[in-house]
C-alpha atoms as a PDB file:
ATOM      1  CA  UNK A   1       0.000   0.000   0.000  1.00  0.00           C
ATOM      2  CA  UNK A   2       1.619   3.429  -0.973  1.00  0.00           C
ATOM      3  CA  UNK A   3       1.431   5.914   1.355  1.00  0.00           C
ATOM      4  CA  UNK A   4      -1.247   8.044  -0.208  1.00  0.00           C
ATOM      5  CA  UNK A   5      -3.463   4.697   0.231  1.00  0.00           C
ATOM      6  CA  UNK A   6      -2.515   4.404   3.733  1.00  0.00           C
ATOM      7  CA  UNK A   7      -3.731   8.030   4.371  1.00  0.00           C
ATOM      8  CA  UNK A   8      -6.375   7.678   3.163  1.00  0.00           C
ATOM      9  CA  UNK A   9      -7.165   4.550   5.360  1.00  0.00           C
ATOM     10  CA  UNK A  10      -6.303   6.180   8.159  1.00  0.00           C
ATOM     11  CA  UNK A  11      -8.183   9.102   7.894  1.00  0.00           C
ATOM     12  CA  UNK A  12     -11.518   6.887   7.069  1.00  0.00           C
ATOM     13  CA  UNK A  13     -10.825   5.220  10.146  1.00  0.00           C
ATOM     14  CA  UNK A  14     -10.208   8.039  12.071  1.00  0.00           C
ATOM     15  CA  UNK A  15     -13.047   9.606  10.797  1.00  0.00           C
ATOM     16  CA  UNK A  16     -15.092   6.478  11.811  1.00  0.00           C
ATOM     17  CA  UNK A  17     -14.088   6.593  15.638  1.00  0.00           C
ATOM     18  CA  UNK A  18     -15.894  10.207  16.045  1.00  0.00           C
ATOM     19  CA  UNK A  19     -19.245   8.866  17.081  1.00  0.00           C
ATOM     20  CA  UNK A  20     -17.734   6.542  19.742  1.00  0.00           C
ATOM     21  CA  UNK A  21     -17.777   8.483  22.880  1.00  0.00           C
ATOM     22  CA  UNK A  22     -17.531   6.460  25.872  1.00  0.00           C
ATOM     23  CA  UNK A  23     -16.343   7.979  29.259  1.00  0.00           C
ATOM     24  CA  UNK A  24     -12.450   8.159  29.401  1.00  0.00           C
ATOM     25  CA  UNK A  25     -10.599   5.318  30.607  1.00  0.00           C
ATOM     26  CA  UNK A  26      -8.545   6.730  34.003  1.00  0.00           C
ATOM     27  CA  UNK A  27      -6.353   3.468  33.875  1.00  0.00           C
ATOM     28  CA  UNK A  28      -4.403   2.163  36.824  1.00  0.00           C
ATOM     29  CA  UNK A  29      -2.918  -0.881  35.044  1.00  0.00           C
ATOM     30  CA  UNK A  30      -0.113   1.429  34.185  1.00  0.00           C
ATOM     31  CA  UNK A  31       0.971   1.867  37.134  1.00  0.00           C
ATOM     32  CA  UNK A  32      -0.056  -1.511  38.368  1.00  0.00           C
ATOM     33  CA  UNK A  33       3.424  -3.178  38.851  1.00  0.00           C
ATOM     34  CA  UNK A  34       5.071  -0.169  41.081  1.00  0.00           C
ATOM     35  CA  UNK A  35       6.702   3.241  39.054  1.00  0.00           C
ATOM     36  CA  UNK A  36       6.510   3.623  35.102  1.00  0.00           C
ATOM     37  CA  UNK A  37       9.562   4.504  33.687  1.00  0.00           C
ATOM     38  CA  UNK A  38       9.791   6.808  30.440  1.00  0.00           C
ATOM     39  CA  UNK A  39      11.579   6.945  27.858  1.00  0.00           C
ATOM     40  CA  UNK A  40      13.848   9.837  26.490  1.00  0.00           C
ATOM     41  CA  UNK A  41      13.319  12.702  24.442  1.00  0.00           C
ATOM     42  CA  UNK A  42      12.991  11.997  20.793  1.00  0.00           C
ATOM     43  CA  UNK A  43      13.590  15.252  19.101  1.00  0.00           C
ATOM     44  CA  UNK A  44      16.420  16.944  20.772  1.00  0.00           C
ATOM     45  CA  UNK A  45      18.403  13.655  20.342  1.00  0.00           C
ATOM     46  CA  UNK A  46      17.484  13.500  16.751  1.00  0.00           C
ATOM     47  CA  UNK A  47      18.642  16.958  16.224  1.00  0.00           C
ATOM     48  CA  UNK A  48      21.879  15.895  17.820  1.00  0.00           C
ATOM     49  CA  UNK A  49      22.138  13.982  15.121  1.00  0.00           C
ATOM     50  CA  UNK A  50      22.058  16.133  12.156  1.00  0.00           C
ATOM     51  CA  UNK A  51      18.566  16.438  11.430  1.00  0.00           C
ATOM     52  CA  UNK A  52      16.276  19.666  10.960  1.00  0.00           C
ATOM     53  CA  UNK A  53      13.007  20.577  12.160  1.00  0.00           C
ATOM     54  CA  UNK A  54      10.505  19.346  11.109  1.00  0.00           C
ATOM     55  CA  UNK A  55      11.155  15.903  12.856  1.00  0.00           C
ATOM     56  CA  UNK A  56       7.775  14.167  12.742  1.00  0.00           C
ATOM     57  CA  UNK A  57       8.517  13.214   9.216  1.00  0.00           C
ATOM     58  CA  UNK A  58      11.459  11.301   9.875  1.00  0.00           C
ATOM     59  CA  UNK A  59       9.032   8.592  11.044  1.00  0.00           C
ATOM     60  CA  UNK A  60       8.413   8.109   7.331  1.00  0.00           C
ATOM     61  CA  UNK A  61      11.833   9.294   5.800  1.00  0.00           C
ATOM     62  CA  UNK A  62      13.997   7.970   7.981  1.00  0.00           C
ATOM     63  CA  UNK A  63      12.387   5.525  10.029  1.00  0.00           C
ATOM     64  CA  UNK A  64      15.523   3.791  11.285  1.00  0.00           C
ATOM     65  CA  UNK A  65      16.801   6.759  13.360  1.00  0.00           C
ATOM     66  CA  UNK A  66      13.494   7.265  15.088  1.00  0.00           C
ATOM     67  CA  UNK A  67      13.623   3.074  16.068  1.00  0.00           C
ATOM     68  CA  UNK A  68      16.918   3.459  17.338  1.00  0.00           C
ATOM     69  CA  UNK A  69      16.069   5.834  19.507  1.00  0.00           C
ATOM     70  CA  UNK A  70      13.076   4.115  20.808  1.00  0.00           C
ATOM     71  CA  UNK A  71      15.364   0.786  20.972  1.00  0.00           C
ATOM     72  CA  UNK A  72      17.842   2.788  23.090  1.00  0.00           C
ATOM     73  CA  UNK A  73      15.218   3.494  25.906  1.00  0.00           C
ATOM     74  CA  UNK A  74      13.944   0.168  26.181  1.00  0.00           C
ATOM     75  CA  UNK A  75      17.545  -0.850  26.181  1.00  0.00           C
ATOM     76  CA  UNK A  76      18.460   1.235  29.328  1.00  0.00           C
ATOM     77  CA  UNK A  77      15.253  -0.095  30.796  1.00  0.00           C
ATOM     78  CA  UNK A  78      12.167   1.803  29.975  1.00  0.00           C
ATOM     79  CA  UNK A  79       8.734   0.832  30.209  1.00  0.00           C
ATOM     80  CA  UNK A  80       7.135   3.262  28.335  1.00  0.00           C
ATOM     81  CA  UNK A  81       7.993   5.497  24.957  1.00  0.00           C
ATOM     82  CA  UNK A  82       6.541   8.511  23.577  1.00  0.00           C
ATOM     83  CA  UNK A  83       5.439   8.575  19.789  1.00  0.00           C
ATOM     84  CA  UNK A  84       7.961  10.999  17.554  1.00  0.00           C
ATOM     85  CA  UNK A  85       4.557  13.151  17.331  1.00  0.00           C
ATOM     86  CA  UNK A  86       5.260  16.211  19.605  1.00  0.00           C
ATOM     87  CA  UNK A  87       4.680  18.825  16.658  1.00  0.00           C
ATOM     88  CA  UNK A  88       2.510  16.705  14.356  1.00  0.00           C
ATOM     89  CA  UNK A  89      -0.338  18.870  14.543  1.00  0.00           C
ATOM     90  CA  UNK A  90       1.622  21.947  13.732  1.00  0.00           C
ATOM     91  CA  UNK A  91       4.155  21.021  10.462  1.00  0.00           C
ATOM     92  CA  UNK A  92       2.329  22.130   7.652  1.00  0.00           C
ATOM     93  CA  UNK A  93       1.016  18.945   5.444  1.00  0.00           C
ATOM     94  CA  UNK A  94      -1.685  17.197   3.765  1.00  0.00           C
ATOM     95  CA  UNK A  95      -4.031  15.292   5.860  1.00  0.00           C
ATOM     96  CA  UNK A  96      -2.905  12.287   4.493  1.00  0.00           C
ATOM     97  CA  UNK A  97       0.671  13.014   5.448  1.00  0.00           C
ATOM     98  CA  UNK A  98       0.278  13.677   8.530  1.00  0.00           C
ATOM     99  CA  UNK A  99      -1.755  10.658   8.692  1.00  0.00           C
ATOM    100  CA  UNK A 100       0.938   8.566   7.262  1.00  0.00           C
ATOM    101  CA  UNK A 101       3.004  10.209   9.706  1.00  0.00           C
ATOM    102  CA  UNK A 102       1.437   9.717  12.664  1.00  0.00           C
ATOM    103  CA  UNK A 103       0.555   6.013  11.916  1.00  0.00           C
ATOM    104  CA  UNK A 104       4.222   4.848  11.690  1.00  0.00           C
ATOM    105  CA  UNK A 105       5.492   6.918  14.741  1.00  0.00           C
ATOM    106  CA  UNK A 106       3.287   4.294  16.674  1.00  0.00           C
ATOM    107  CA  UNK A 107       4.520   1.349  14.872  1.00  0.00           C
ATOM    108  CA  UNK A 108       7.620   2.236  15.319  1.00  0.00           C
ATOM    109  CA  UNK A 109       7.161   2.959  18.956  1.00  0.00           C
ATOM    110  CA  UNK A 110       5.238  -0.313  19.120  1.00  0.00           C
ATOM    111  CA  UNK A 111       8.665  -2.148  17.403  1.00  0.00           C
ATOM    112  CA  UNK A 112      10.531  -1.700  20.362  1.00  0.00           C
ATOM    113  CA  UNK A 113       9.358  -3.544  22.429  1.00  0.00           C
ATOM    114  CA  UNK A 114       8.222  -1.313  24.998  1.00  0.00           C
ATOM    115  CA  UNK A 115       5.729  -2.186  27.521  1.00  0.00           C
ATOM    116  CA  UNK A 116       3.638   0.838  27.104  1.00  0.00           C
ATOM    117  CA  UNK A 117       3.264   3.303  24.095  1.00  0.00           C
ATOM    118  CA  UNK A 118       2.107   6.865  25.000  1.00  0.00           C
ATOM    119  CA  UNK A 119       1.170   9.681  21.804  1.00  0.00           C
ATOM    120  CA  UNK A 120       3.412  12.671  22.050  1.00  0.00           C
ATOM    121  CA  UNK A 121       1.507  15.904  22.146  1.00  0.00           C
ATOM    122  CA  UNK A 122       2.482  19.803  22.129  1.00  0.00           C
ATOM    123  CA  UNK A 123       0.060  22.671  23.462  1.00  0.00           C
ATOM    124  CA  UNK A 124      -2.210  23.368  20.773  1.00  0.00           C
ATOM    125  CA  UNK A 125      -1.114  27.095  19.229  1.00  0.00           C
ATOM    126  CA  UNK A 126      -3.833  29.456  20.423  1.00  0.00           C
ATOM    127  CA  UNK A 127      -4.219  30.700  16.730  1.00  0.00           C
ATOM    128  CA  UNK A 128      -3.996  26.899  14.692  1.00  0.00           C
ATOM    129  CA  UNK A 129      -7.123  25.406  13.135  1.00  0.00           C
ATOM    130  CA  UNK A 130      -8.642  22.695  15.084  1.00  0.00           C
ATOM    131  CA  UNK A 131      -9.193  19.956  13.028  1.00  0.00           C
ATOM    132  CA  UNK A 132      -5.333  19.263  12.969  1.00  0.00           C
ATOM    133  CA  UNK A 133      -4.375  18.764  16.340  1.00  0.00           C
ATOM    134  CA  UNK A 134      -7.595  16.652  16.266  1.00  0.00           C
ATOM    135  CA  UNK A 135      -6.570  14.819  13.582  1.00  0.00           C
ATOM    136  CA  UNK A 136      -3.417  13.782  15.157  1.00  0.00           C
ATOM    137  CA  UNK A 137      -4.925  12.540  18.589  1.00  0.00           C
ATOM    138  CA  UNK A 138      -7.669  10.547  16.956  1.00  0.00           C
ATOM    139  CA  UNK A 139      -4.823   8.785  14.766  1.00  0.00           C
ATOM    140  CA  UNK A 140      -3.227   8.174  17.695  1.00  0.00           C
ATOM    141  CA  UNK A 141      -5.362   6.573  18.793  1.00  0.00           C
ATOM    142  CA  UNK A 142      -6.247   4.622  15.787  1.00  0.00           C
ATOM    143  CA  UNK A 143      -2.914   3.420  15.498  1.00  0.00           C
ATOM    144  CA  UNK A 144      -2.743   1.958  18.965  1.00  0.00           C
ATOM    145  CA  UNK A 145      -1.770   3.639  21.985  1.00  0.00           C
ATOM    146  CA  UNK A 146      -2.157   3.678  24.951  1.00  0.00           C
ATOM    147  CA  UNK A 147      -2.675   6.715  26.232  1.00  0.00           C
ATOM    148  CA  UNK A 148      -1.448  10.281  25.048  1.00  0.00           C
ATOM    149  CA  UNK A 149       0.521  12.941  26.949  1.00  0.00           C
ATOM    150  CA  UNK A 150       0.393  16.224  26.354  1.00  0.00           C
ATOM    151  CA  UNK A 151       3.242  18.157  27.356  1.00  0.00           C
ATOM    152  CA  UNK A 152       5.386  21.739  27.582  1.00  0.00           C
ATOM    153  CA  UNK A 153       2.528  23.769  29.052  1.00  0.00           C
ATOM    154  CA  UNK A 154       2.830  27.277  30.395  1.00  0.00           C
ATOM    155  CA  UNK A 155      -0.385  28.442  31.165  1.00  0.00           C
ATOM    156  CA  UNK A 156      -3.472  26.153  32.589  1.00  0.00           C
ATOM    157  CA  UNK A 157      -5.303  28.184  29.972  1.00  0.00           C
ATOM    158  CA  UNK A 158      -3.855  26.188  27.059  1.00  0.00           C
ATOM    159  CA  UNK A 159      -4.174  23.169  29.336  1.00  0.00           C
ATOM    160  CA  UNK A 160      -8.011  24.100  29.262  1.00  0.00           C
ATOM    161  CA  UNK A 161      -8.185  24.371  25.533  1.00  0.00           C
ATOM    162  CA  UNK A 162      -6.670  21.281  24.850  1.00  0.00           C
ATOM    163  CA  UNK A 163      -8.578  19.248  27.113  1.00  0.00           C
ATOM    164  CA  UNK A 164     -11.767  21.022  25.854  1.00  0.00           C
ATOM    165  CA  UNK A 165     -10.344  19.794  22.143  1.00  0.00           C
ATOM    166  CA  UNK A 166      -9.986  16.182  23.104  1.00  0.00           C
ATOM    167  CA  UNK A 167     -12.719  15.727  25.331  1.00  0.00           C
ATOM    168  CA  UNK A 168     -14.518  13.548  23.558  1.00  0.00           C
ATOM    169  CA  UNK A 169     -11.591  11.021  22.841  1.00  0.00           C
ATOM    170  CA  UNK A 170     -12.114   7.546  24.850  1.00  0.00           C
ATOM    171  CA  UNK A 171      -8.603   7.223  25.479  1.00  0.00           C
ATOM    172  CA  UNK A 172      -6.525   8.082  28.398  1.00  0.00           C
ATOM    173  CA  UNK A 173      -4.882  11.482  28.650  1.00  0.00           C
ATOM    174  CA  UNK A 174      -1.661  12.802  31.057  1.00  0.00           C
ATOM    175  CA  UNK A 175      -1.017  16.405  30.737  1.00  0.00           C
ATOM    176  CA  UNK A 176       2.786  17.477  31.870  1.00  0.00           C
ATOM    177  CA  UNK A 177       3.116  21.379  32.372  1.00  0.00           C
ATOM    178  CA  UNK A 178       6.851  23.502  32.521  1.00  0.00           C
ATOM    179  CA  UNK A 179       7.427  25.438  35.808  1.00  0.00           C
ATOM    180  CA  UNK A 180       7.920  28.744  34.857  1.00  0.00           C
ATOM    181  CA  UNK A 181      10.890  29.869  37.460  1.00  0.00           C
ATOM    182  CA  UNK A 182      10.125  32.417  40.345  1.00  0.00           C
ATOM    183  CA  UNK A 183       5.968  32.281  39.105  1.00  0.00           C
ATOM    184  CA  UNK A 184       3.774  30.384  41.762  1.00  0.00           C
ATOM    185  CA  UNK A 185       3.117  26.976  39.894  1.00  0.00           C
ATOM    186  CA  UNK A 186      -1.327  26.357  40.149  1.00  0.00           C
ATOM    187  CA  UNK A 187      -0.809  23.653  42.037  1.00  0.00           C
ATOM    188  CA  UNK A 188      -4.707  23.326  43.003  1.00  0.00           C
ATOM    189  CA  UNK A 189      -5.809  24.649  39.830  1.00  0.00           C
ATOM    190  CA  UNK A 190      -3.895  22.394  37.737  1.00  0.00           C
ATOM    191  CA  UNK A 191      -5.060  19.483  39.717  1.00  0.00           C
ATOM    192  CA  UNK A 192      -8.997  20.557  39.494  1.00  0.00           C
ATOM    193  CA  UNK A 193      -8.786  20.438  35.538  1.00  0.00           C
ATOM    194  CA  UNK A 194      -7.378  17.080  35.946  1.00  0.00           C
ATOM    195  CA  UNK A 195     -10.021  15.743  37.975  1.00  0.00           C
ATOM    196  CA  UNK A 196     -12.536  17.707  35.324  1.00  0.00           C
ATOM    197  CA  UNK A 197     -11.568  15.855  32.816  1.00  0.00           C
ATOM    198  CA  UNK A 198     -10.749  12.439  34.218  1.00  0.00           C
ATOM    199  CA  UNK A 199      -7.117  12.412  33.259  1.00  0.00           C
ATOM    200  CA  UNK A 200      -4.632   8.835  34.141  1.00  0.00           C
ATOM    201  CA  UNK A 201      -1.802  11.266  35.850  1.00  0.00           C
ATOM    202  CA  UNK A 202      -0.563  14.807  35.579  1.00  0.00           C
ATOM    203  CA  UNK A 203       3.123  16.060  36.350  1.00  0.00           C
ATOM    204  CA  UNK A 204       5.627  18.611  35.636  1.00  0.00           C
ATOM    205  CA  UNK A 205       8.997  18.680  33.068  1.00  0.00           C
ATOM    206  CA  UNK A 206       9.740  19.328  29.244  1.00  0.00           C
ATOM    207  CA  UNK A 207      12.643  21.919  29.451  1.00  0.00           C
ATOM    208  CA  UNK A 208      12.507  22.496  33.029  1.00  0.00           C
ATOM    209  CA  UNK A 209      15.634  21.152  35.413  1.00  0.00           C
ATOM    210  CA  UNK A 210      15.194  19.370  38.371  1.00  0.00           C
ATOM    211  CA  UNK A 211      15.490  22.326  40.522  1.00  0.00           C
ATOM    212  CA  UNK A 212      12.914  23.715  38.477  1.00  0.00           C
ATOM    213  CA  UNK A 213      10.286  20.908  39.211  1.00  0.00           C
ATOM    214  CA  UNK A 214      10.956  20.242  43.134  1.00  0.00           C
ATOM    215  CA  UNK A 215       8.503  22.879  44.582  1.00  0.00           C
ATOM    216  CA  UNK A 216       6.095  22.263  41.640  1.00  0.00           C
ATOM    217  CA  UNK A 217       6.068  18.384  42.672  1.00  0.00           C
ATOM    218  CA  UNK A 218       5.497  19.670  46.251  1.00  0.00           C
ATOM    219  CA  UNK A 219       2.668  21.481  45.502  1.00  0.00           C
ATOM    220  CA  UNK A 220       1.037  18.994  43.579  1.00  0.00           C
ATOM    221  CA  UNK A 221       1.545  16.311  46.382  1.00  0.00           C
ATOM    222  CA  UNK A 222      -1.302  17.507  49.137  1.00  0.00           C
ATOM    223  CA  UNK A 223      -3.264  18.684  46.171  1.00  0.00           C
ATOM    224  CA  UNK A 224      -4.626  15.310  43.965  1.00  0.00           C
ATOM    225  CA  UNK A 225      -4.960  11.752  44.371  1.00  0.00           C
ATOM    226  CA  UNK A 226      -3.516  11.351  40.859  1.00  0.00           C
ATOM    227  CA  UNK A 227      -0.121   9.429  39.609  1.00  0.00           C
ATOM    228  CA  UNK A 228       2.361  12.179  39.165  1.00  0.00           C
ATOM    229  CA  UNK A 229       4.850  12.025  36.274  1.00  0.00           C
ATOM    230  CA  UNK A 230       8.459  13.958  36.250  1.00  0.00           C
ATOM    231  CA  UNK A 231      10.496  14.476  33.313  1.00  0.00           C
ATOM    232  CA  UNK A 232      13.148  16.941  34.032  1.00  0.00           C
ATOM    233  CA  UNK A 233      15.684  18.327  31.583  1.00  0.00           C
ATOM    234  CA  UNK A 234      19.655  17.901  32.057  1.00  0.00           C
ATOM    235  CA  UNK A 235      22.609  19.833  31.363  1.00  0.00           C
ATOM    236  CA  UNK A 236      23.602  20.545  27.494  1.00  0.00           C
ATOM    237  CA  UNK A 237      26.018  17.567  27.449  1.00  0.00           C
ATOM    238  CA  UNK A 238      23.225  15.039  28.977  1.00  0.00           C
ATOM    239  CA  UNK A 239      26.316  14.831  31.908  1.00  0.00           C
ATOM    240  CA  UNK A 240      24.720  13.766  35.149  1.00  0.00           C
ATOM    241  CA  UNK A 241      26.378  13.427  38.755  1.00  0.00           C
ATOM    242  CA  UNK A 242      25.654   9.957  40.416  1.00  0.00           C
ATOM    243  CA  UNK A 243      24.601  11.703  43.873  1.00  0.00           C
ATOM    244  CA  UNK A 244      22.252  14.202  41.608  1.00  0.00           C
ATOM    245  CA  UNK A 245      20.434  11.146  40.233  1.00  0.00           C
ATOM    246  CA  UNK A 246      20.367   9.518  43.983  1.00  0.00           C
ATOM    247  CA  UNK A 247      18.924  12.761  45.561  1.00  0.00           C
ATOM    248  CA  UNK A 248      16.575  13.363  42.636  1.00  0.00           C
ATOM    249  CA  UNK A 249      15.811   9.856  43.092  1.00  0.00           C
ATOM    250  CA  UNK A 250      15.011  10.238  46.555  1.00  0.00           C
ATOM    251  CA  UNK A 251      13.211  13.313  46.127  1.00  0.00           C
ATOM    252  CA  UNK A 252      10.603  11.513  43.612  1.00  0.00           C
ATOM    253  CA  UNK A 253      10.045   8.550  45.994  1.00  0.00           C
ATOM    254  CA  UNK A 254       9.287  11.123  49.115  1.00  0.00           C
ATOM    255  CA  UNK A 255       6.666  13.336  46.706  1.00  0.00           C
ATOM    256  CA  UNK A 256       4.864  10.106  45.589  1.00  0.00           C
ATOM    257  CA  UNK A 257       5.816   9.878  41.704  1.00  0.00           C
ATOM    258  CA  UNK A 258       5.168   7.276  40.134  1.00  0.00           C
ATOM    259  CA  UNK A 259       6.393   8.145  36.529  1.00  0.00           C
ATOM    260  CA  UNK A 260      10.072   9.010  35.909  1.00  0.00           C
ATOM    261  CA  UNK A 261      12.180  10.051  32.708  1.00  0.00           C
ATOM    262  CA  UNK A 262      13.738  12.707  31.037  1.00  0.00           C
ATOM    263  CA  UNK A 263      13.548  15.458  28.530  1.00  0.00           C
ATOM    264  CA  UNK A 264      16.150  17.433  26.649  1.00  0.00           C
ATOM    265  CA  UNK A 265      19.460  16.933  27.074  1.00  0.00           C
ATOM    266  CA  UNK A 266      19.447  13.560  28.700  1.00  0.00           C
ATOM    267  CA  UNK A 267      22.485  11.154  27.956  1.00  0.00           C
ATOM    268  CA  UNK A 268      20.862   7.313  27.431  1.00  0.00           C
ATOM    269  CA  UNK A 269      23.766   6.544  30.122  1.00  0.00           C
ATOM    270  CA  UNK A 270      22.087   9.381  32.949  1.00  0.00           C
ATOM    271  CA  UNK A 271      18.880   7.701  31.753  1.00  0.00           C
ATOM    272  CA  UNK A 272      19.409   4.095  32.980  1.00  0.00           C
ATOM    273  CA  UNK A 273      21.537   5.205  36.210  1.00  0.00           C
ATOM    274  CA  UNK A 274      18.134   7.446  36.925  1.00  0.00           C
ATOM    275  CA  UNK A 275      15.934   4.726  36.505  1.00  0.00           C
ATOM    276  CA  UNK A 276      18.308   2.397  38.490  1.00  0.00           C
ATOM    277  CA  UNK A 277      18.322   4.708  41.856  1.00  0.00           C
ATOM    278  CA  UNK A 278      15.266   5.432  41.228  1.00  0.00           C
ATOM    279  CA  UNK A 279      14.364   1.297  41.513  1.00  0.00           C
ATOM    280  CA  UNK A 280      16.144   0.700  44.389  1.00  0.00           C
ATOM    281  CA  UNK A 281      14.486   3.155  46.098  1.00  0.00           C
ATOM    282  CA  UNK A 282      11.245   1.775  45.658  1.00  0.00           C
END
């Protein structure tokens, strides 16, 4: 099947879903057997290695980089990976390409081997049309995963609007915002949307260092019942100290999370040694 074919298909089946609007799944199972470990950032590491935004269509083009990657994290002993999706709804194509697109980001997720496969969103842009970022989470979930997390938010606004977008998919969402340093992170705010809209987790991370998320992840502790999820950013070099990752460690066990990774500039080495403390303590 040619890829125009396989657009096609996938938008027809997309399409399809729209009338199917159970309640949305809050799933446990994924945090049934104790913390879910993530994966790495996919798009920082590919640009790392000589290719330009936009990365999405690599999934297509160059398919092999994007399943190393994915290989990598299961490799240093990930549960979970995030689709190669982050921008999908954004990079200017055809519907059909983007379907295309968005169909073999999951397959190649799926290829891995990892345990869990969660779709990679971005904030939709305040100004966009609709019916793309729409597009791309009902593929999503065509294609298979489990879940989607939608991540890099500033402002519980946008959080709104997206949420408000996606209500009606029957699939389980996380939302991850960015502390915004020295601004009072909406701890109890954040936490009322999730309960709102029956979301699986919410956390912080996505360009934000450790130090960054600490008082966010204390905030959020008293104020929800939810899994949290941190995914902190590293230096530049993806260099991490062994007693960082022991007290970051330590400080994720104490606030409750239960989903751990990292975001840009994470080494694949810092990633396993993370995960390992992170295991022991627990």
């Amino acid at each position: 099947m040619d890829a125009s074919s396989l657009g096609q298909k996938c938008i027809i089946g997309c399409e399809t879903m729209q009338d199917s609007k159970p309640p949305r799944s809050q799933d446990s199972a994924f945090f049934a057997n104790g913390p879910l470990l993530f994966g790495g950032p996919l798009g920082t590491r590919l640009i790392l290695e000589g290719f330009e935004p936009p990365l999405e269509p690599l999934n297509a083009s160059h398919p092999e980089a994007v399943a190393a990657l994915h290989q990598e994290d299961v490799a240093a002993g990930c549960d979970a990976v995030l689709t190669n999706t982050f921008s999908a709804a954004s990079f200017d194509s055809s519907p059909q390409d983007r379907a295309v697109v968005v169909t073999r980001a999951v397959v190649l997720a799926r290829d891995s081997g990892a345990k869990f496969v969660f779709g990679s969103m971005a904030p939709p842009g305040r100004e966009d049309p609709v019916h793309p970022y729409l597009q791309t989470a009902r593929q999503l979930l065509a294609s298979g995963v489990d879940g989607l997390i939608l991540q890099t938010f500033l402002h519980l606004q946008d959080v709104e609007r997206a949420l408000e977008l996606l209500r009606d998919l029957p699939v389980p969402i996380a939302v991850l915002m960015t502390p915004i340093p020295h601004w009072k992170f909406p701890a109890a705010e954040f936490a009322a949307l999730a309960e709102k809209h029956q979301l699986f987790a919410i956390g912080v991370g996505c360009g934000a260092f450790p130090s960054d998320l600490e008082p966010a992840l204390e905030s959020l502790k008293p104020a929800t019942s939810l899994p949290l999820i941190a995914l902190p950013a590293w230096d530049r070099n993806g260099h991490l100290e062994d007693h960082e990752i022991e007290r970051f460690g330590a400080f994720c066990r104490d606030q409750g999370v239960q989903g751990l990774g990292g975001c840009c500039g994470i080494h694949k080495n810092s990633l396993a040694l993370l995960h390992g403390a992170y295991r022991d303590l627990v």
